[in-house]
PDB file of N, CA and C in Angstrom:
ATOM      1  N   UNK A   1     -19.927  -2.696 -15.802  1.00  0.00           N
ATOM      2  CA  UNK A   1     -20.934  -2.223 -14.886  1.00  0.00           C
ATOM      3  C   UNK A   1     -22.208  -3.067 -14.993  1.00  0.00           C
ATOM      4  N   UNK A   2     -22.662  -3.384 -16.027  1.00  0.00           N
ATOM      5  CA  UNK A   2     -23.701  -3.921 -16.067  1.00  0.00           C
ATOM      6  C   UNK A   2     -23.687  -5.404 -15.705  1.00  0.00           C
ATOM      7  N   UNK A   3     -22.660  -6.226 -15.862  1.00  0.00           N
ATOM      8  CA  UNK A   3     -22.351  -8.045 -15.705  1.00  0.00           C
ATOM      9  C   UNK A   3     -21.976  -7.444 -13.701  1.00  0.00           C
ATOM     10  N   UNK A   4     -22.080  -6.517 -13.372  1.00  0.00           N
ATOM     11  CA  UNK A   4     -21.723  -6.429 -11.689  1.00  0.00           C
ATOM     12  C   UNK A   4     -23.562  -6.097 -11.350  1.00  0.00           C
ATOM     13  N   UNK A   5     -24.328  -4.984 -12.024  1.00  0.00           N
ATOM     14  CA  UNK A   5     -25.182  -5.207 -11.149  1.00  0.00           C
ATOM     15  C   UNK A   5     -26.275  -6.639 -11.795  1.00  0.00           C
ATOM     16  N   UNK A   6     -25.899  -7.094 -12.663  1.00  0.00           N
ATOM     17  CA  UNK A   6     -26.928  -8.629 -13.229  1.00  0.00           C
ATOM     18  C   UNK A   6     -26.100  -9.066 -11.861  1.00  0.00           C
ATOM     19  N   UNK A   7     -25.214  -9.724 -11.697  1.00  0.00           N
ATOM     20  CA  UNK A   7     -24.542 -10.789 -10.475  1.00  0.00           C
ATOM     21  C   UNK A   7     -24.946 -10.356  -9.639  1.00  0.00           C
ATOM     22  N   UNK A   8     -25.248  -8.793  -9.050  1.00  0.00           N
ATOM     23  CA  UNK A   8     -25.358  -8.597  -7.953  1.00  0.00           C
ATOM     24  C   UNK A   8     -27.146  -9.091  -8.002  1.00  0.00           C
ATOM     25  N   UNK A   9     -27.730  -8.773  -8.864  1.00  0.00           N
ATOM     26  CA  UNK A   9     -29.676  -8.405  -8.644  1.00  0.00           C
ATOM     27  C   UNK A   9     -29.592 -10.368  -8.797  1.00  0.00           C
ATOM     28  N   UNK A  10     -28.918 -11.012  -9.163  1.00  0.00           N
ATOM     29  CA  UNK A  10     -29.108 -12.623  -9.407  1.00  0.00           C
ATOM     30  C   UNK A  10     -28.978 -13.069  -7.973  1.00  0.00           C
ATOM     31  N   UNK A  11     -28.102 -12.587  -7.053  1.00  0.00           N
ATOM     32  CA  UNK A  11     -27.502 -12.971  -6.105  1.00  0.00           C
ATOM     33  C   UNK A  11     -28.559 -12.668  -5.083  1.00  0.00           C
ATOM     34  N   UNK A  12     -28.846 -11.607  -4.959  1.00  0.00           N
ATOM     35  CA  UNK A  12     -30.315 -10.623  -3.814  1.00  0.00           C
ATOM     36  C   UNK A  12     -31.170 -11.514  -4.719  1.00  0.00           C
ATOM     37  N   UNK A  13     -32.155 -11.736  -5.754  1.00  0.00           N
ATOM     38  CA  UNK A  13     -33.160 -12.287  -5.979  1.00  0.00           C
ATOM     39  C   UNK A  13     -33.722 -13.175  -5.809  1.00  0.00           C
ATOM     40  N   UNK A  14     -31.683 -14.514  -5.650  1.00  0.00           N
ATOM     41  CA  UNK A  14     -31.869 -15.917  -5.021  1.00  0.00           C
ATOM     42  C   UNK A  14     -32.304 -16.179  -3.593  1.00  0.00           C
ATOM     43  N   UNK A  15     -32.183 -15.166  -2.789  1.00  0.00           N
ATOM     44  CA  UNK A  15     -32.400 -15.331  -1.341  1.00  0.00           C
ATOM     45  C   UNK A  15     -33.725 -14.130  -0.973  1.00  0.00           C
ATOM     46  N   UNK A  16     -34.086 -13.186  -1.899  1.00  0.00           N
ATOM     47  CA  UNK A  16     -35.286 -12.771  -1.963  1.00  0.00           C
ATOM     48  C   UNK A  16     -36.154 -12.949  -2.865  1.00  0.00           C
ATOM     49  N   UNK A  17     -36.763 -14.194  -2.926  1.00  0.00           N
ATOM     50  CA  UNK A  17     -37.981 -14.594  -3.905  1.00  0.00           C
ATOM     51  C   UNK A  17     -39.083 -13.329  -4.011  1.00  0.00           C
ATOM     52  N   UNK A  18     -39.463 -12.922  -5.166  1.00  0.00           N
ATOM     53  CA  UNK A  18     -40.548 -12.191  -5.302  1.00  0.00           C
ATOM     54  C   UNK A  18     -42.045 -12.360  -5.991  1.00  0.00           C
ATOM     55  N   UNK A  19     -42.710 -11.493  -5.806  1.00  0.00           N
ATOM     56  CA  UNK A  19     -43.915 -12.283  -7.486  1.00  0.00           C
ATOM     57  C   UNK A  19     -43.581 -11.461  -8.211  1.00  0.00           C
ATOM     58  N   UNK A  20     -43.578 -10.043  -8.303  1.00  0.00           N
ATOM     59  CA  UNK A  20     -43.068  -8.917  -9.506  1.00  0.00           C
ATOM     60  C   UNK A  20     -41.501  -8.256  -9.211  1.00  0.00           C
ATOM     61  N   UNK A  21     -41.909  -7.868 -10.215  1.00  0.00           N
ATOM     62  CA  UNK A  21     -40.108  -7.168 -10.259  1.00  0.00           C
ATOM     63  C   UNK A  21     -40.227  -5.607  -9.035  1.00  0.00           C
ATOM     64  N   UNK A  22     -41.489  -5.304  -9.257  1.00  0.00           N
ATOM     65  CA  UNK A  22     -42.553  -4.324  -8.368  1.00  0.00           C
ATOM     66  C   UNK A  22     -41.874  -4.784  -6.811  1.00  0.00           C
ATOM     67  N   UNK A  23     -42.240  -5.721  -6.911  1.00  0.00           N
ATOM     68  CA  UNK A  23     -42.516  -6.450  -5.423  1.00  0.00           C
ATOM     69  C   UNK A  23     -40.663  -6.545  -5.024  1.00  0.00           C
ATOM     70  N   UNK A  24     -40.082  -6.843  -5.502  1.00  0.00           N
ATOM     71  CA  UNK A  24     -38.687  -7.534  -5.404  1.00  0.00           C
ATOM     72  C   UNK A  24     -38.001  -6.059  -5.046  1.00  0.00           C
ATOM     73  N   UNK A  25     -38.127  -4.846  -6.071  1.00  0.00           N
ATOM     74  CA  UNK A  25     -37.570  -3.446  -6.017  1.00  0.00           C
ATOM     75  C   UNK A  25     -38.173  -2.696  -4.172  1.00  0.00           C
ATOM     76  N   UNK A  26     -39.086  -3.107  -4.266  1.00  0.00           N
ATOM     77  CA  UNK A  26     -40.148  -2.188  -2.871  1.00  0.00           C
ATOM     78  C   UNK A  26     -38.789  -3.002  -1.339  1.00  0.00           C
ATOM     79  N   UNK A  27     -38.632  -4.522  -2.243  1.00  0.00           N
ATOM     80  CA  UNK A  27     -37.800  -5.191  -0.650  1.00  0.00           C
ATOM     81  C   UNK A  27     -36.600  -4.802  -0.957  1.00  0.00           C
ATOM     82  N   UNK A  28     -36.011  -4.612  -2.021  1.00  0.00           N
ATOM     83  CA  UNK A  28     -34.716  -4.352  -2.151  1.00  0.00           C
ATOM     84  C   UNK A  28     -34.301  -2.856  -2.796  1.00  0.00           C
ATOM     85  N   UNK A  29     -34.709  -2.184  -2.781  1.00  0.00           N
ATOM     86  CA  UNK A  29     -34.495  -0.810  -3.382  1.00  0.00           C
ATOM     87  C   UNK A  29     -33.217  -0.576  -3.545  1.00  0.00           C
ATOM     88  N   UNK A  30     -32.598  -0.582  -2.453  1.00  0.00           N
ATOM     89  CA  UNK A  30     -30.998  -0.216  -2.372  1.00  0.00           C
ATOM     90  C   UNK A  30     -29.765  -0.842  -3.501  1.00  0.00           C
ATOM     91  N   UNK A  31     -30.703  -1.360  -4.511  1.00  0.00           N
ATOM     92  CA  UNK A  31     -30.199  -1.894  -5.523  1.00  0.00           C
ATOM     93  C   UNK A  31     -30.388  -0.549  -6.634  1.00  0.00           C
ATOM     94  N   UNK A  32     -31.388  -0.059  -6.276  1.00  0.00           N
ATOM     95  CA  UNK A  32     -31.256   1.265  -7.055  1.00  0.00           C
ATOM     96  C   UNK A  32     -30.012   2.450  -7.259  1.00  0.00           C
ATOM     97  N   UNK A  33     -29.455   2.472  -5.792  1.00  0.00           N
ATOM     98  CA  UNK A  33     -28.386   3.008  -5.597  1.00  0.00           C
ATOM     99  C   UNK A  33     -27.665   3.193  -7.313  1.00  0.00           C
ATOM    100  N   UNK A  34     -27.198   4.596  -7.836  1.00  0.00           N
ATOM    101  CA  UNK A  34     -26.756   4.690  -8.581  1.00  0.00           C
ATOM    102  C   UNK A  34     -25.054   4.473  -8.270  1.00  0.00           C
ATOM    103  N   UNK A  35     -24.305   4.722  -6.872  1.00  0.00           N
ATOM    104  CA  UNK A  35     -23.334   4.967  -6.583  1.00  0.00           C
ATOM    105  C   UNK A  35     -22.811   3.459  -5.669  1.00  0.00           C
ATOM    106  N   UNK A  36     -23.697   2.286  -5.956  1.00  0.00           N
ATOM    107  CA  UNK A  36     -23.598   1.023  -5.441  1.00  0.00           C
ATOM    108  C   UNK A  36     -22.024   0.631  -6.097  1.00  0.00           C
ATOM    109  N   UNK A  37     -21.828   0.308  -7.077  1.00  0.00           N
ATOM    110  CA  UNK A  37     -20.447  -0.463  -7.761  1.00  0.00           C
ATOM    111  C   UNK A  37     -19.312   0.784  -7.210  1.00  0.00           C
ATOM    112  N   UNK A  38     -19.306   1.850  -7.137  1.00  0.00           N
ATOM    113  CA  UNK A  38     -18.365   2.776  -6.650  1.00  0.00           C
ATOM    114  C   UNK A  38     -17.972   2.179  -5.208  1.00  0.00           C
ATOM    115  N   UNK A  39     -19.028   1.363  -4.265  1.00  0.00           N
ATOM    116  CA  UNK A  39     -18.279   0.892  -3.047  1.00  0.00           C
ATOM    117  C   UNK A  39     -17.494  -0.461  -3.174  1.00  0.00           C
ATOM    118  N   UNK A  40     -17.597  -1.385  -4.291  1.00  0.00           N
ATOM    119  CA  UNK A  40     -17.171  -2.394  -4.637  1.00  0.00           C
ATOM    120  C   UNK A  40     -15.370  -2.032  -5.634  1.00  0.00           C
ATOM    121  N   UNK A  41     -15.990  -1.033  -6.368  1.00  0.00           N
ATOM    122  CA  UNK A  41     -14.644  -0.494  -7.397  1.00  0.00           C
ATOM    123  C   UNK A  41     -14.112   0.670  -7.260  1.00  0.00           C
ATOM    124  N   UNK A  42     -12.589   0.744  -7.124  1.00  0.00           N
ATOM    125  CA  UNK A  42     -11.776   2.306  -7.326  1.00  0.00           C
ATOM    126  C   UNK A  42     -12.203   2.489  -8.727  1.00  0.00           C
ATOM    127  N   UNK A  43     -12.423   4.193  -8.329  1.00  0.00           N
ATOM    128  CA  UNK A  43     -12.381   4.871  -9.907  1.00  0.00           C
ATOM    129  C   UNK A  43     -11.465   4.634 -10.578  1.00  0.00           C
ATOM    130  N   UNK A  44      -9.954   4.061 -10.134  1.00  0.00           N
ATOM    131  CA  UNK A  44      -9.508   4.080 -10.899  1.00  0.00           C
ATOM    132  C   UNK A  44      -9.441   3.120 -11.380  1.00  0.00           C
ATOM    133  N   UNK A  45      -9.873   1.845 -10.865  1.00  0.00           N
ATOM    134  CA  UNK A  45     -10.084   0.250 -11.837  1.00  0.00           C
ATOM    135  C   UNK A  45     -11.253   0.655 -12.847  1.00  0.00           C
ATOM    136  N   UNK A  46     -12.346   0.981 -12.279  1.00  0.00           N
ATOM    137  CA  UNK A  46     -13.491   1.391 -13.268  1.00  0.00           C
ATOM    138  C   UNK A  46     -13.470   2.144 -14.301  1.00  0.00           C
ATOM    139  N   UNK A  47     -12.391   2.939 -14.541  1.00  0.00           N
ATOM    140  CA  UNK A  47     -11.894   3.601 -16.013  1.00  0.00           C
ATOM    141  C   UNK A  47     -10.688   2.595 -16.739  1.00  0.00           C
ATOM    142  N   UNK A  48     -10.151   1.914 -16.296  1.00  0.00           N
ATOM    143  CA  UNK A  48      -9.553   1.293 -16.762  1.00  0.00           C
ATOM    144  C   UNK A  48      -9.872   0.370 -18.345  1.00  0.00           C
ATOM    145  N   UNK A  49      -7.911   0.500 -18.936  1.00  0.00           N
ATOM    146  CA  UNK A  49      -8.773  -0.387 -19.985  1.00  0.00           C
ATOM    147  C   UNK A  49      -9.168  -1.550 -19.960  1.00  0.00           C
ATOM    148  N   UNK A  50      -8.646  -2.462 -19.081  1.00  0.00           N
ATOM    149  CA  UNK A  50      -9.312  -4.063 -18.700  1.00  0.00           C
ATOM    150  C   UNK A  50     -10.302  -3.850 -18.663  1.00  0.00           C
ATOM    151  N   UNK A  51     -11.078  -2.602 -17.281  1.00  0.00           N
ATOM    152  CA  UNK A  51     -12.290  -2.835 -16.954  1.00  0.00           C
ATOM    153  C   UNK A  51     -13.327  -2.458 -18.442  1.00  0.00           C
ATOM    154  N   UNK A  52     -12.760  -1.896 -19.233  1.00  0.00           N
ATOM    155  CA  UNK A  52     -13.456  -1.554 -20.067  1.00  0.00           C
ATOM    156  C   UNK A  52     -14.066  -2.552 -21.286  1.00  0.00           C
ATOM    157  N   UNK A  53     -13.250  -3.602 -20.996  1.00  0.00           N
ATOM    158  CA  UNK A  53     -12.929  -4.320 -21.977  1.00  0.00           C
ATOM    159  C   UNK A  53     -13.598  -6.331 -21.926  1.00  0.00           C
ATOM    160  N   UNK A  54     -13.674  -6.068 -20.338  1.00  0.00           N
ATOM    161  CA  UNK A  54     -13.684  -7.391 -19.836  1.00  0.00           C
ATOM    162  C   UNK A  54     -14.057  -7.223 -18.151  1.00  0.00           C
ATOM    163  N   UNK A  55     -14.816  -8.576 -17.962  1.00  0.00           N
ATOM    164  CA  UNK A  55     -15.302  -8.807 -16.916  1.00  0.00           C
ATOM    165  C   UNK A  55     -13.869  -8.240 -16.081  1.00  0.00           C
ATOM    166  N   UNK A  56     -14.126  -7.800 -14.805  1.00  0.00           N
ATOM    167  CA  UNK A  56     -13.090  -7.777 -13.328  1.00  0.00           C
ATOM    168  C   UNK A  56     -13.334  -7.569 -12.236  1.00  0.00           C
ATOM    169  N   UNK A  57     -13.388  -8.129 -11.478  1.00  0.00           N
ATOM    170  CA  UNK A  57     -13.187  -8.539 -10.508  1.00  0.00           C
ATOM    171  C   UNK A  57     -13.645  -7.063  -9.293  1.00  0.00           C
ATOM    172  N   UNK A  58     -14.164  -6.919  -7.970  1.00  0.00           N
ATOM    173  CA  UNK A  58     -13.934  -5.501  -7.540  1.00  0.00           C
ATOM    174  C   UNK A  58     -12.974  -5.587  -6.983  1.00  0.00           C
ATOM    175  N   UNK A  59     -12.074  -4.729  -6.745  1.00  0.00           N
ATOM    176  CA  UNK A  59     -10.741  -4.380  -5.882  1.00  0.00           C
ATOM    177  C   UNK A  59     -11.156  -4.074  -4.191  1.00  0.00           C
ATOM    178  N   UNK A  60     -12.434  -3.534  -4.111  1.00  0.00           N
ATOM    179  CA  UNK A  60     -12.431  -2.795  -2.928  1.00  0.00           C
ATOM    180  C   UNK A  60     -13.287  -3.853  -1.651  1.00  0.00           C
ATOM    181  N   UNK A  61     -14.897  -3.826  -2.532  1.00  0.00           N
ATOM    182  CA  UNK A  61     -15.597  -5.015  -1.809  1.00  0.00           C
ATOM    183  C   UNK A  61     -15.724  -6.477  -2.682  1.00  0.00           C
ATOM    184  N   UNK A  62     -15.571  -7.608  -2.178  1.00  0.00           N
ATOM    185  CA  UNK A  62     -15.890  -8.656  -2.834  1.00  0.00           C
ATOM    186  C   UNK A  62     -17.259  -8.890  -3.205  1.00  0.00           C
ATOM    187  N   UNK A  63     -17.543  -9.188  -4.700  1.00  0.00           N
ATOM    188  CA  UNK A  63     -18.930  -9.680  -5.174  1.00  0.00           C
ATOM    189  C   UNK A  63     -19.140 -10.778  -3.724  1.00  0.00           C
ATOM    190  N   UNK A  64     -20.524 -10.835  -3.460  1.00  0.00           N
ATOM    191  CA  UNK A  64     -21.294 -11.658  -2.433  1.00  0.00           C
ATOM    192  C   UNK A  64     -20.719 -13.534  -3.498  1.00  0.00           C
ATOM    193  N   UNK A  65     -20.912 -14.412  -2.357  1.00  0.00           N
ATOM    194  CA  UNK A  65     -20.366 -15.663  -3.093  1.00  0.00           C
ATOM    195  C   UNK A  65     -21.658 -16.178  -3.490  1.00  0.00           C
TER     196      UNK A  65
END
């Protein structure tokens, strides 16, 4: 969960330059979304022991390139 939303906030940050992290959250909020990786991953990959264990991949939506 956490190496999906770093890739994801790396990915939005490169194409939204900010001055604060303040400033960057106010344009992008929807990064807040607690239920964001649930549209990218089945619950049932996300309990998994791979996923538990090691980077993978989402099944549902593709990480942005």
């Amino acid at each position: 969960m956490t190496l999906f939303w770093v890739r994801l906030v790396a990915h939005v940050a490169a194409r939204t330059p900010a001055a604060t992290s303040v400033e960057f959250l106010d344009a992008e909020g929807w990064l807040l979304n607690p239920r964001l990786a649930r549209r990218h991953y089945s619950a049932e990959l996300l309990s998994s022991p791979l996923a538990r264990g090691a980077w993978v991949a989402p099944d549902l939506i593709a990480m942005p390139a």
